[in-house]
N, C-alpha and C. Protein backbone atom coordinates (compact mmCIF):
# COMPACT_ATOMS: atom_id res chain seq x y z
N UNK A 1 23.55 2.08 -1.32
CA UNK A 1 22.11 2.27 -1.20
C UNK A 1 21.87 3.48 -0.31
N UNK A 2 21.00 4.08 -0.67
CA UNK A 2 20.70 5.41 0.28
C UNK A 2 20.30 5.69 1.27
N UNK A 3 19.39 4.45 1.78
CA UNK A 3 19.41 4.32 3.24
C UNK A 3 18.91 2.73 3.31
N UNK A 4 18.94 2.23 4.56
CA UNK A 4 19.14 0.60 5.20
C UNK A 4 17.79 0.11 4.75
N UNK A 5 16.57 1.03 4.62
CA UNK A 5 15.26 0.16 4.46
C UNK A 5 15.10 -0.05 3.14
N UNK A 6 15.84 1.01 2.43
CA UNK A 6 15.47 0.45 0.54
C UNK A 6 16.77 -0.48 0.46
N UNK A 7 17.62 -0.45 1.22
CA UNK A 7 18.62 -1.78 0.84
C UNK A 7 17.81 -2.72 1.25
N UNK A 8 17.10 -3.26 1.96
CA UNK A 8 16.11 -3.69 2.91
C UNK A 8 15.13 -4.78 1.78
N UNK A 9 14.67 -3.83 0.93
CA UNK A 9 13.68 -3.70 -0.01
C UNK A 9 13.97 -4.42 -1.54
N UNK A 10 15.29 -4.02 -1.66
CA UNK A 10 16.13 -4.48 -2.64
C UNK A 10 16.79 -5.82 -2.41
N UNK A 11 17.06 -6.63 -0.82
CA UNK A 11 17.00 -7.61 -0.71
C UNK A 11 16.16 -8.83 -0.82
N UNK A 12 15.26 -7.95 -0.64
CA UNK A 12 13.66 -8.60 -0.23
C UNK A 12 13.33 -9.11 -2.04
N UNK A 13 14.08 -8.39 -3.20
CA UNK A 13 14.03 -8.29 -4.39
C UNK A 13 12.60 -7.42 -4.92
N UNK A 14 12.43 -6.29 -3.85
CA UNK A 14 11.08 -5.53 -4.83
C UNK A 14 12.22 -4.12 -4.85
N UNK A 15 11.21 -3.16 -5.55
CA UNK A 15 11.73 -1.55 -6.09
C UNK A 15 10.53 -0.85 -5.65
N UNK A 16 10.94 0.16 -5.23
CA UNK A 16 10.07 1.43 -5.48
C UNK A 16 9.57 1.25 -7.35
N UNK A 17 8.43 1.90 -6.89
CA UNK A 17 8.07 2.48 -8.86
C UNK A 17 8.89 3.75 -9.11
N UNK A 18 8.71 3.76 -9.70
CA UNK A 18 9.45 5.27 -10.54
C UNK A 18 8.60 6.98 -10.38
N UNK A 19 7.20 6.23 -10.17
CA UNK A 19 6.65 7.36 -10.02
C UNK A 19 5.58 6.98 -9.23
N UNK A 20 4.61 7.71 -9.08
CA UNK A 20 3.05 7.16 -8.38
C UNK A 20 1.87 8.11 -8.36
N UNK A 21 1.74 9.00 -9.86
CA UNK A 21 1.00 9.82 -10.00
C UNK A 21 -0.43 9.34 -9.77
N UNK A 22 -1.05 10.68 -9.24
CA UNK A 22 -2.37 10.67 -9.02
C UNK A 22 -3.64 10.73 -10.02
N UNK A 23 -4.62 10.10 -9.86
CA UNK A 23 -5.43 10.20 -10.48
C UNK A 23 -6.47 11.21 -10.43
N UNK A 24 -6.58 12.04 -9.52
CA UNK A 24 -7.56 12.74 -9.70
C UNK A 24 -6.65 13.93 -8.69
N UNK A 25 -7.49 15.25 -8.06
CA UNK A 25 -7.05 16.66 -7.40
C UNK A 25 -6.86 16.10 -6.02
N UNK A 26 -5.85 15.50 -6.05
CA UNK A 26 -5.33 15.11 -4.54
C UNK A 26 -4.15 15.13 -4.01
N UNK A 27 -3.73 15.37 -2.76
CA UNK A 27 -2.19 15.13 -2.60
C UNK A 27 -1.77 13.88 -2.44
N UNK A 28 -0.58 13.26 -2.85
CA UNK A 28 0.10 11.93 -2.26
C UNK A 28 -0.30 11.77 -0.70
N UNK A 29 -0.02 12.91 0.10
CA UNK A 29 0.19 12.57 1.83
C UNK A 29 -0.20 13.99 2.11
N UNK A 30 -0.29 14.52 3.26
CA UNK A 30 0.27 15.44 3.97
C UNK A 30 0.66 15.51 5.08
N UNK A 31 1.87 15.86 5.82
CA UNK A 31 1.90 15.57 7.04
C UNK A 31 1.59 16.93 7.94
N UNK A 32 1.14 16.70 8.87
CA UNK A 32 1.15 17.63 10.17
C UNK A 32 1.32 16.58 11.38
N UNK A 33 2.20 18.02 11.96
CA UNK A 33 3.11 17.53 13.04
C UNK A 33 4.02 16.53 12.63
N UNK A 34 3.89 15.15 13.17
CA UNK A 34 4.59 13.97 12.96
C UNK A 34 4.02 12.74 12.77
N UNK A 35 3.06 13.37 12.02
CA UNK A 35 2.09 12.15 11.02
C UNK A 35 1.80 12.64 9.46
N UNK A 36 1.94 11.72 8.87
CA UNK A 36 2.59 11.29 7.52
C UNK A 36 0.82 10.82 6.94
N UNK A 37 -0.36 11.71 6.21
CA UNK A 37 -1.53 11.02 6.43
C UNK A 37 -1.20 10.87 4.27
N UNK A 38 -1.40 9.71 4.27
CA UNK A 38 -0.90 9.12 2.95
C UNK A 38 -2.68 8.65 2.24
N UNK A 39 -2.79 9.25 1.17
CA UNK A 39 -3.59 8.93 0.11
C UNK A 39 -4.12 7.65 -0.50
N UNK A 40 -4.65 7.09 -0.57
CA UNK A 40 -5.11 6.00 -1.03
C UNK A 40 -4.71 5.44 -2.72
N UNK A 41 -3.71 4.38 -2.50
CA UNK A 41 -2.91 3.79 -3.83
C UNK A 41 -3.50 2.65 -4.65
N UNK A 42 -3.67 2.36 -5.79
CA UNK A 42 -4.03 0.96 -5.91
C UNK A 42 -3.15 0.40 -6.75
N UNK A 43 -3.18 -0.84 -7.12
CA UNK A 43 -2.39 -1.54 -7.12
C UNK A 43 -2.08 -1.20 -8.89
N UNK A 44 -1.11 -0.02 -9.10
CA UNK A 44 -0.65 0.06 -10.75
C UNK A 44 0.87 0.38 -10.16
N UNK A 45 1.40 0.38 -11.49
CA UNK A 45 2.83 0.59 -11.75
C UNK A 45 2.93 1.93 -12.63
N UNK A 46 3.42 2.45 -12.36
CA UNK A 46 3.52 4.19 -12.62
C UNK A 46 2.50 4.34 -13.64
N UNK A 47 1.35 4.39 -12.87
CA UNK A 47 -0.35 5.26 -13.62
C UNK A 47 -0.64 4.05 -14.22
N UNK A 48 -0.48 3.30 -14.58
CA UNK A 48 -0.97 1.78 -14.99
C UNK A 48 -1.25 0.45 -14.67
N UNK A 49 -2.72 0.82 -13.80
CA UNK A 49 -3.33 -0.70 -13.10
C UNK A 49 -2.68 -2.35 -14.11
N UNK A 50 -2.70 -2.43 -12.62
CA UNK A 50 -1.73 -3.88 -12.94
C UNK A 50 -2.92 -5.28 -12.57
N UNK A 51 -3.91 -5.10 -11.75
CA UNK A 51 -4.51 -6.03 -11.07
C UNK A 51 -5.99 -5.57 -11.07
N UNK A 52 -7.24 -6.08 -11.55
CA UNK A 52 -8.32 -5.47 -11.63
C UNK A 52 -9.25 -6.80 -10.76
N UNK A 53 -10.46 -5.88 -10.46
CA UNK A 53 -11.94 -6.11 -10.02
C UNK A 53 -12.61 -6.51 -10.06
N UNK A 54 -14.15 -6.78 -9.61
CA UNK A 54 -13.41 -7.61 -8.82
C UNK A 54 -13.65 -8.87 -8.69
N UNK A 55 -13.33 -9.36 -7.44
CA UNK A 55 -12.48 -10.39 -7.53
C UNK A 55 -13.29 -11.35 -8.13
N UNK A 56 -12.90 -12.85 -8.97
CA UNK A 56 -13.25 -13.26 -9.92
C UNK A 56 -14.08 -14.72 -8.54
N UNK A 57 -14.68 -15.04 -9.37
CA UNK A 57 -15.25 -16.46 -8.54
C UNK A 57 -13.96 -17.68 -8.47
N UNK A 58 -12.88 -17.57 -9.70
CA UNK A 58 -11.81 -18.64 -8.65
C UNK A 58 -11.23 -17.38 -8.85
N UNK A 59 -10.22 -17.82 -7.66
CA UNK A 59 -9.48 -16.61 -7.28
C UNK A 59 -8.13 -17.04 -6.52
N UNK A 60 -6.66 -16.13 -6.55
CA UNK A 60 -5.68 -16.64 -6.79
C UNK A 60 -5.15 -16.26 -5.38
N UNK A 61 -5.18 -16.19 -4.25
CA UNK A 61 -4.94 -15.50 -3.30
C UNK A 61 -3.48 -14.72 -3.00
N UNK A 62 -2.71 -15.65 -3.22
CA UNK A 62 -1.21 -14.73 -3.62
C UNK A 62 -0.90 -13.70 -4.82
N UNK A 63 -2.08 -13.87 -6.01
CA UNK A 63 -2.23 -12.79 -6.71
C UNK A 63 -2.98 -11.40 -5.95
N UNK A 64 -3.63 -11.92 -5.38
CA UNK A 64 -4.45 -10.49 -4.39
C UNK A 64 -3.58 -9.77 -3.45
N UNK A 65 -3.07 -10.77 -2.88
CA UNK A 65 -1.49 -10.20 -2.34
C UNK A 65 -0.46 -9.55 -2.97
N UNK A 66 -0.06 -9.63 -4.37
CA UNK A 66 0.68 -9.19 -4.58
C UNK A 66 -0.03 -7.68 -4.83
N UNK A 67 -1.01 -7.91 -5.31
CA UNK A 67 -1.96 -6.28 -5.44
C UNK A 67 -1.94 -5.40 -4.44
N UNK A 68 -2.06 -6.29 -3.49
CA UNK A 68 -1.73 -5.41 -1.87
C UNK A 68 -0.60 -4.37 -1.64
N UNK A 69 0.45 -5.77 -1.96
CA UNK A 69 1.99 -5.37 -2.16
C UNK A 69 2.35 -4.57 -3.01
N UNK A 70 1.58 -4.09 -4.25
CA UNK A 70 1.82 -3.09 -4.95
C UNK A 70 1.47 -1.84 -4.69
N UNK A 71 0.30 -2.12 -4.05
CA UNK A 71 -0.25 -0.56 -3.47
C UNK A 71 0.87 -0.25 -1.98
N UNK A 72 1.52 -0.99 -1.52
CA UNK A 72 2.11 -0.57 -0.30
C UNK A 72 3.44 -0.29 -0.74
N UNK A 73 4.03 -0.61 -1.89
CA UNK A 73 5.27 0.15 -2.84
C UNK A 73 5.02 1.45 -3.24
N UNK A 74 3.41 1.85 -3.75
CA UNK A 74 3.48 3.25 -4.13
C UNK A 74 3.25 4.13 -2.49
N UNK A 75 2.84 3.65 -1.76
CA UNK A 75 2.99 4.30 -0.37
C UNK A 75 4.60 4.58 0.11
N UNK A 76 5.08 3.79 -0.13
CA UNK A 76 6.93 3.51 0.07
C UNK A 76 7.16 4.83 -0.91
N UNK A 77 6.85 4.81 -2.17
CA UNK A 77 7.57 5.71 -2.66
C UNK A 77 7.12 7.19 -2.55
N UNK A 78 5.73 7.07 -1.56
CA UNK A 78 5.09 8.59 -1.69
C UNK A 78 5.52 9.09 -0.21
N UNK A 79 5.99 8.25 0.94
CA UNK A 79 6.56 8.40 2.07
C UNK A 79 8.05 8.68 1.37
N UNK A 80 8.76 8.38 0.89
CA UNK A 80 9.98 8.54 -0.13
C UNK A 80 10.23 10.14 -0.57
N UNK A 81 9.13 10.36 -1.23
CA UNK A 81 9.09 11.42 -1.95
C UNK A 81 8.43 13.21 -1.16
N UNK A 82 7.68 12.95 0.29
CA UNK A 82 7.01 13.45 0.94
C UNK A 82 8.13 13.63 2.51
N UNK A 83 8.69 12.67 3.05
CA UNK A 83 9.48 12.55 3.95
C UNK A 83 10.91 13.06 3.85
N UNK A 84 11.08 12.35 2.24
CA UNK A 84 12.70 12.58 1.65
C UNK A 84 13.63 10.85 2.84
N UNK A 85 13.16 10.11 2.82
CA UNK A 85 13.48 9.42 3.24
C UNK A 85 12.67 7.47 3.88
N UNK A 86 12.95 6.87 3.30
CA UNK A 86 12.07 5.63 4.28
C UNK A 86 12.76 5.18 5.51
N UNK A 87 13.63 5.96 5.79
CA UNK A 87 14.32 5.38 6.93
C UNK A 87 13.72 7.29 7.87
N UNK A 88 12.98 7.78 7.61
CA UNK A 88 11.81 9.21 8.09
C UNK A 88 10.82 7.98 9.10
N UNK A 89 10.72 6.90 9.03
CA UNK A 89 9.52 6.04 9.51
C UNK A 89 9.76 5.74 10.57
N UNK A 90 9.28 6.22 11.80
CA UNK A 90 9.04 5.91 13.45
C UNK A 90 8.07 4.55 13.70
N UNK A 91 7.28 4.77 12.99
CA UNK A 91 6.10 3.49 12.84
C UNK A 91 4.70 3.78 12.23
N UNK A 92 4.49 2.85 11.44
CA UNK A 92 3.29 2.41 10.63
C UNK A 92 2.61 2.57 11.91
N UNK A 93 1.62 3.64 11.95
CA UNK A 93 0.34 3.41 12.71
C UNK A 93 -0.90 2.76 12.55
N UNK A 94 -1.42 2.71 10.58
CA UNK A 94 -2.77 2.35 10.22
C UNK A 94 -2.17 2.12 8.49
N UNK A 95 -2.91 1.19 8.59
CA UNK A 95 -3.78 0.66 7.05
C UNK A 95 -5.33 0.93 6.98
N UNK A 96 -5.45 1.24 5.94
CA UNK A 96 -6.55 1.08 5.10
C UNK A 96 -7.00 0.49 4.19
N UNK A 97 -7.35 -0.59 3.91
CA UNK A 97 -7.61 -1.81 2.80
C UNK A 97 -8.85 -1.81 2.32
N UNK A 98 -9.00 -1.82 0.92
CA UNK A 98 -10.31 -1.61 0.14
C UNK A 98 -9.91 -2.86 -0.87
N UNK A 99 -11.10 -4.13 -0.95
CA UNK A 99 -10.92 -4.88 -2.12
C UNK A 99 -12.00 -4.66 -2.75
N UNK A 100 -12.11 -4.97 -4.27
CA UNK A 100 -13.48 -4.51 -5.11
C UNK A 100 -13.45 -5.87 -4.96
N UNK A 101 -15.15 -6.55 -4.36
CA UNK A 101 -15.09 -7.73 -4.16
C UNK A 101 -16.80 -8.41 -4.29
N UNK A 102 -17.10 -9.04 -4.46
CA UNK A 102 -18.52 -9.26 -4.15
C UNK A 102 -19.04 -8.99 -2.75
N UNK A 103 -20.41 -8.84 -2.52
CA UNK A 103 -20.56 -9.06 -1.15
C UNK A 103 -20.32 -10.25 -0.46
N UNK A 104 -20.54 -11.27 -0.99
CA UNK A 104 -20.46 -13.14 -0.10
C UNK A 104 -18.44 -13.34 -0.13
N UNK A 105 -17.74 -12.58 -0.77
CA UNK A 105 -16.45 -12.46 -0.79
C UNK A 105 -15.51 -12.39 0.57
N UNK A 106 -15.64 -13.13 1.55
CA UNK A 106 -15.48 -12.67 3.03
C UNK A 106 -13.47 -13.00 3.48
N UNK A 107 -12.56 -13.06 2.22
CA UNK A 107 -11.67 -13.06 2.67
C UNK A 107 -10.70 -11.68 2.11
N UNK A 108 -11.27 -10.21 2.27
CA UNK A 108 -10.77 -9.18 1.44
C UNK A 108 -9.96 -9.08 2.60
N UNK A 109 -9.85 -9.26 4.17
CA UNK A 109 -8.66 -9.04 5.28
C UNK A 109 -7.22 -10.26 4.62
N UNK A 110 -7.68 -10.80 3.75
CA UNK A 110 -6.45 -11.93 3.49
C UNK A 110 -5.47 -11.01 2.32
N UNK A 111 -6.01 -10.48 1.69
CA UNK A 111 -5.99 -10.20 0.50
C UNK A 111 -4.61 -8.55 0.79
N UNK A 112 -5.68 -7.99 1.55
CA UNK A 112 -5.01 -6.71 2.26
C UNK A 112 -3.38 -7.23 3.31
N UNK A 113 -3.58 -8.67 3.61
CA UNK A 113 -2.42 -8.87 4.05
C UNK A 113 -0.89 -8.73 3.34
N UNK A 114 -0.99 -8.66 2.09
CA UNK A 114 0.16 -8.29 1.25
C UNK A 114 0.74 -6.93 1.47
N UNK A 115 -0.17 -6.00 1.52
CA UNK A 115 0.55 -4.62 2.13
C UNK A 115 0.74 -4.95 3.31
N UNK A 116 0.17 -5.32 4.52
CA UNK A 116 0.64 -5.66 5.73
C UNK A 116 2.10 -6.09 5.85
N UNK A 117 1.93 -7.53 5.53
CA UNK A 117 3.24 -8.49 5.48
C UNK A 117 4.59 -7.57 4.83
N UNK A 118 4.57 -6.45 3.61
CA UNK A 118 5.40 -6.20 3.61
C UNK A 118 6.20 -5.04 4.66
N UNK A 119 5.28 -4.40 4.88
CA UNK A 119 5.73 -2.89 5.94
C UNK A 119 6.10 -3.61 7.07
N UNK A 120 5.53 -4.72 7.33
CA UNK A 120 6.19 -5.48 8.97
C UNK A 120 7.59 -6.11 8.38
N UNK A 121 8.10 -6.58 7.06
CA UNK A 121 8.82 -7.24 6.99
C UNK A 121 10.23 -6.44 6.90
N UNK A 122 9.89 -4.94 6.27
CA UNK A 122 11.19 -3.98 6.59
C UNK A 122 10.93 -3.29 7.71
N UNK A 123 10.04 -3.38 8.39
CA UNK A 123 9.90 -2.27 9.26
C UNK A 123 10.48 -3.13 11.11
N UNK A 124 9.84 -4.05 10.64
CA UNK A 124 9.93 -4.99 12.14
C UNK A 124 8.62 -4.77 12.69
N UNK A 125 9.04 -4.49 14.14
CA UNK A 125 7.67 -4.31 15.01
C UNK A 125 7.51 -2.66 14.83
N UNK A 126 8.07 -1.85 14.51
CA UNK A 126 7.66 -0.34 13.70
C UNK A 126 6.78 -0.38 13.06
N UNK A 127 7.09 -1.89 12.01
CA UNK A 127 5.49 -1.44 10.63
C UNK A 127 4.18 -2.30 11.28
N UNK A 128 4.33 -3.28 12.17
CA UNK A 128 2.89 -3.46 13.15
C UNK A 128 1.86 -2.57 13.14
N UNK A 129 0.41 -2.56 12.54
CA UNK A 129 -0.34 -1.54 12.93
C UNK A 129 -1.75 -1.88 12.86
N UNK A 130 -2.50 -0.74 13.43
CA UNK A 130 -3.73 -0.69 13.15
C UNK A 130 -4.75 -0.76 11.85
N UNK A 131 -5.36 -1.23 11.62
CA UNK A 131 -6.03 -2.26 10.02
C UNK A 131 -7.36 -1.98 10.20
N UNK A 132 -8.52 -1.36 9.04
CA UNK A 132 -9.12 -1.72 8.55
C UNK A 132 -9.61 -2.29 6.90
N UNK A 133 -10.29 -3.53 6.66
CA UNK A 133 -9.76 -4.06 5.46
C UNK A 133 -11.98 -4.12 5.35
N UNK A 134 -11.71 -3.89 3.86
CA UNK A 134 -13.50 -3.71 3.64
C UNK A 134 -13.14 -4.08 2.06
N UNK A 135 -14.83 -4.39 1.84
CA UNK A 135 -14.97 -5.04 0.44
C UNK A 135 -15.61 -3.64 -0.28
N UNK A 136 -15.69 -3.44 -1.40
CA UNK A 136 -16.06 -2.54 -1.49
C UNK A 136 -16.37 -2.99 -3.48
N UNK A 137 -17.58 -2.15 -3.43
CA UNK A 137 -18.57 -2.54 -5.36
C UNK A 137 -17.32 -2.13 -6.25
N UNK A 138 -16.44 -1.18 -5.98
CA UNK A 138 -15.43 -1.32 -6.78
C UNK A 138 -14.31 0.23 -6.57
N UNK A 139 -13.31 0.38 -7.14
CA UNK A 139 -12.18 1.58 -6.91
C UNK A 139 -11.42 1.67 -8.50
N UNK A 140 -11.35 2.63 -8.00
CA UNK A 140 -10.68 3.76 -9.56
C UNK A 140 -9.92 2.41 -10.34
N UNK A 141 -10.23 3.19 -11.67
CA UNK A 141 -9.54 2.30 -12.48
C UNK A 141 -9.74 0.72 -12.79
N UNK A 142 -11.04 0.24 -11.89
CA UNK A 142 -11.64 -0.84 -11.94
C UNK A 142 -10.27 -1.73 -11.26
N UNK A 143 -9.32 -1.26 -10.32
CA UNK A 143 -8.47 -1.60 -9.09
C UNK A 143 -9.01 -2.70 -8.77
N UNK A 144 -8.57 -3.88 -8.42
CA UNK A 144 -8.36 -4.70 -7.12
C UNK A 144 -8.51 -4.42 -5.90
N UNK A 145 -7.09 -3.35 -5.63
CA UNK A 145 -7.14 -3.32 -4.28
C UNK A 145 -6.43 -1.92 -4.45
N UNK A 146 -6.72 -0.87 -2.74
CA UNK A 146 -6.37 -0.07 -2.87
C UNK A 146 -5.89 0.01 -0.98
N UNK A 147 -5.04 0.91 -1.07
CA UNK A 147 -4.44 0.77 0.32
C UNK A 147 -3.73 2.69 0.78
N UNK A 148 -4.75 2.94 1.74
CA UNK A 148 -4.15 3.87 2.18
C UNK A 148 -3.24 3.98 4.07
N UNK A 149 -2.67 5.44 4.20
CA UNK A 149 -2.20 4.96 5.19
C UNK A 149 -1.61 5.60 6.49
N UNK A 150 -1.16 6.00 7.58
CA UNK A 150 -1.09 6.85 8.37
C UNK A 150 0.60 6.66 9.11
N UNK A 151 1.54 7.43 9.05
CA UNK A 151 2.67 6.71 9.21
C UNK A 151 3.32 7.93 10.39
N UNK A 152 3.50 7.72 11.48
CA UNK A 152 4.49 8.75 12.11
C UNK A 152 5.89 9.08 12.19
N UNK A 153 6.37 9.73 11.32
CA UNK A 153 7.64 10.08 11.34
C UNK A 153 8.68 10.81 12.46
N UNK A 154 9.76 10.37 12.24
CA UNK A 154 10.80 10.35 13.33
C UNK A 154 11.15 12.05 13.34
């Protein structure tokens, strides 16, 4: 394996995607200095939403999670592809969590916990960070969830 956090990752039984093209005139990240400022992902598998909007009146909560968790794989692979490395990661400073949700919808911080839970789970106390999680009328592609992010590299 190419470095300890995608063996990490591969234990855990997830993958990077293959790709994580953009939808519109934007960059994946850019860093200056030794911050890593990462683009806002939602939850598809190379250009193809996997999890849509929003959220339904019953609702599956470990499915919202995994939406989370998908948008924090295409961050993995755009820190991957931008760093040249996931083991480049000093520490997760910030999340950004967007659910397309109703307004009376008041658990979109639960939902955003799927990207959380995973960056703490390879990262340790490195991927610990600063969070804001908001509901929002809706995101590209009629998304679920979208997750951007701020990462300081080593």
């Amino acid at each position: 394996m190419s470095c300890p956090i995608e063996a990490k990752l591969v234990e855990m039984g997830l993958a990077l995607p293959p790709s994580a093209p953009s939808r519109a005139l934007f960059l994946p990240g850019k860093i200056t200095g030794n911050l890593l400022f990462l683009s806002g992902q939602i939850c598809e598998w190379e250009g193809v939403p996997q999890y849509f909007g929003p959220v339904p009146e019953v609702f599956d909560m470990a499915e919202g999670q995994a939406a989370a968790r998908m948008c924090a794989l295409n961050l993995l692979f755009c820190i991957k592809q931008l760093a040249g490395s996931l083991d480049a990661v000093a520490e997760v400073v910030r999340l950004g969590g967007f659910v397309a949700a109703p307004p009376e919808f008041g658990e979109g911080p639960m939902i955003v916990n799927g990207a959380s839970q995973l960056l703490i789970d390879l990262y340790g106390d490195r991927g610990r960070h600063a969070r804001t999680a908001v509901n929002v009328s809706s995101l590209p592609a009629n998304a679920l969830v979208e997750v951007d992010a701020v990462i300081e590299l080593r």
